[in-house]
N, C-alpha and C. Protein backbone atom coordinates (compact mmCIF):
# COMPACT_ATOMS: atom_id res chain seq x y z
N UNK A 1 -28.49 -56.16 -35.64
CA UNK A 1 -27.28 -56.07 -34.84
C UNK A 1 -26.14 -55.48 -35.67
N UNK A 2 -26.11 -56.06 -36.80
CA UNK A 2 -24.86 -55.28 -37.78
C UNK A 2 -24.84 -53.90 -37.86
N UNK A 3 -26.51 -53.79 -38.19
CA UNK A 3 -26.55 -52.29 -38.40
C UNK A 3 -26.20 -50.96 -37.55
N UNK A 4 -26.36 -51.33 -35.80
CA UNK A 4 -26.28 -50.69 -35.11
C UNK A 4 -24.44 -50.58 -34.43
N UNK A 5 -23.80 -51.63 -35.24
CA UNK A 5 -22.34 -51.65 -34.53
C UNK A 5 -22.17 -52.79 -33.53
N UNK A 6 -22.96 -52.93 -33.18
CA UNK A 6 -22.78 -53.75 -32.08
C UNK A 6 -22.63 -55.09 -32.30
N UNK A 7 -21.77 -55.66 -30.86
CA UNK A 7 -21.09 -56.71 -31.21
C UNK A 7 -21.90 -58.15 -29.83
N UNK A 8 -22.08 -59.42 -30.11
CA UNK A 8 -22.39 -60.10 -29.34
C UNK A 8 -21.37 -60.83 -28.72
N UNK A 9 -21.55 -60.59 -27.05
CA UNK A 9 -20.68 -61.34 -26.81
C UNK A 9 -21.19 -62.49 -26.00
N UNK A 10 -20.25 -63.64 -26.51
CA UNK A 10 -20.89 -65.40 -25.85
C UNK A 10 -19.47 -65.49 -24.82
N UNK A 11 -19.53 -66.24 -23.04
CA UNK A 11 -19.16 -66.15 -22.51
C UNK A 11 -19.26 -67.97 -22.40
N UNK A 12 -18.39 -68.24 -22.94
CA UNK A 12 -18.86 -70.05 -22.73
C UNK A 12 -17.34 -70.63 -22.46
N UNK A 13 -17.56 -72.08 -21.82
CA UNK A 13 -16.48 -72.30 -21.60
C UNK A 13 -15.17 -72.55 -22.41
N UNK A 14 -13.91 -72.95 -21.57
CA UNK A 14 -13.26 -72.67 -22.27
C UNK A 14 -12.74 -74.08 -23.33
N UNK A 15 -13.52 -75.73 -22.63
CA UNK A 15 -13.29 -76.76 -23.24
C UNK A 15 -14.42 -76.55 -24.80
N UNK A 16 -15.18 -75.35 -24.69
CA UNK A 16 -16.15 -75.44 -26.02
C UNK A 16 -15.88 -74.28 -27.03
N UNK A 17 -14.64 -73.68 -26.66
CA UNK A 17 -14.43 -72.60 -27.78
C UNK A 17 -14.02 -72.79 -29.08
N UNK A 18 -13.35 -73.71 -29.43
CA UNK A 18 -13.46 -74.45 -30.84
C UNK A 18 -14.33 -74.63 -31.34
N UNK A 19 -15.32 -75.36 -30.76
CA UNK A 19 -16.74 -75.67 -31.42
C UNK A 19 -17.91 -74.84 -31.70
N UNK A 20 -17.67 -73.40 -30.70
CA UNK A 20 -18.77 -72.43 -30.62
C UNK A 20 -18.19 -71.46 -31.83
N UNK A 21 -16.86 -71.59 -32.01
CA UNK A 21 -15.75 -70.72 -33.10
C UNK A 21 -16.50 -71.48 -34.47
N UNK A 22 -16.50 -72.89 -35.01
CA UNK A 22 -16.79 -73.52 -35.74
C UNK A 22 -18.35 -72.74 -36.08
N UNK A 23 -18.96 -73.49 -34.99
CA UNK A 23 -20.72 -73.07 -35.63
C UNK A 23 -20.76 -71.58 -35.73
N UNK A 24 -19.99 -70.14 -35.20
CA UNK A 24 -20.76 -69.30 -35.83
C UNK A 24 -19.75 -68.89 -37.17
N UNK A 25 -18.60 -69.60 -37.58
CA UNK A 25 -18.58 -69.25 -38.82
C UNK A 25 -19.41 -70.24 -40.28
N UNK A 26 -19.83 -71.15 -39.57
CA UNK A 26 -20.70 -72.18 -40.27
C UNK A 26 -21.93 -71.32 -40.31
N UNK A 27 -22.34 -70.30 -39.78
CA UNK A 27 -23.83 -69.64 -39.47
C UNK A 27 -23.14 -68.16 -39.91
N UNK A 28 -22.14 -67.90 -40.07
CA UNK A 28 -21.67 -66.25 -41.08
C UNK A 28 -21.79 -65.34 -40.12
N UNK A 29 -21.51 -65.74 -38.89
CA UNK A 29 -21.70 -64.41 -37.91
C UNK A 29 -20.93 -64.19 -37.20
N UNK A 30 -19.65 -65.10 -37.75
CA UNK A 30 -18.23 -65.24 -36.85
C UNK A 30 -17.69 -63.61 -36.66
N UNK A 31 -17.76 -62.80 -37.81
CA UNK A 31 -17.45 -61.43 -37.49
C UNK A 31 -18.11 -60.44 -36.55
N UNK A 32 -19.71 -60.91 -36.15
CA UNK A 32 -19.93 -59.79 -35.48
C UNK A 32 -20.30 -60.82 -34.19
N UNK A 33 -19.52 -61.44 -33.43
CA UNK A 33 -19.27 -62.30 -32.17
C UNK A 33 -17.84 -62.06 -31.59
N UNK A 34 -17.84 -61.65 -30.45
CA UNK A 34 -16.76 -61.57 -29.78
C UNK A 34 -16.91 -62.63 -28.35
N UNK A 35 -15.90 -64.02 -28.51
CA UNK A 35 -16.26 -65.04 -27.92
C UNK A 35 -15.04 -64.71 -26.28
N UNK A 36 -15.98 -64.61 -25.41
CA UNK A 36 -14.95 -64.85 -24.22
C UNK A 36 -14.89 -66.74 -23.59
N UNK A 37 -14.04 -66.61 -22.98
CA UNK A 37 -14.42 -68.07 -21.97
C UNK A 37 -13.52 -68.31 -20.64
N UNK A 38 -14.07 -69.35 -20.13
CA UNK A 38 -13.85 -69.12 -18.62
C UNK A 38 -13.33 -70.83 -18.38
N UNK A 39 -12.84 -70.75 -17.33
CA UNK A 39 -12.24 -72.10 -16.52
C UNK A 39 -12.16 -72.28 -15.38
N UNK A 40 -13.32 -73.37 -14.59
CA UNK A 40 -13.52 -73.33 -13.36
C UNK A 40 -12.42 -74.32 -12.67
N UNK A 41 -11.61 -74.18 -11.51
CA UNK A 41 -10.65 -74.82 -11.09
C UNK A 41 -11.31 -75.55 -9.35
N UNK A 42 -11.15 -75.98 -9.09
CA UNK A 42 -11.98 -76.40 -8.04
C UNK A 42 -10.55 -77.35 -7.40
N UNK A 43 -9.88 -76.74 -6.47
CA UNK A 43 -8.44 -77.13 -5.55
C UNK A 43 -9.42 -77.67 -4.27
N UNK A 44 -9.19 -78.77 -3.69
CA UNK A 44 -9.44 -79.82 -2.13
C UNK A 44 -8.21 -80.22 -1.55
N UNK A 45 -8.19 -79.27 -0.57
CA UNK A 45 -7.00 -80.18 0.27
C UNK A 45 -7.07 -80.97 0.53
């Protein structure tokens, strides 16, 4: 993956982005990860 440029991207939520930030610099791959995340809202009248 390094070799070719390319970058991985993880789409996880947004209560786990600290922790997914943590393990891939604990695993050395924090540079070639580009982390998105999302937040589901769920409104009931």
């Amino acid at each position: 993956m390094s070799r070719s440029g390319s970058k991985l991207i993880l789409i996880i939520p947004k209560t786990a982005t600290a922790k997914a930030t943590e393990l891939l610099w604990q695993k050395g791959i924090a540079d070639r990860v580009s982390i998105g995340s999302y937040e589901i809202v769920v409104s009931m009248p």
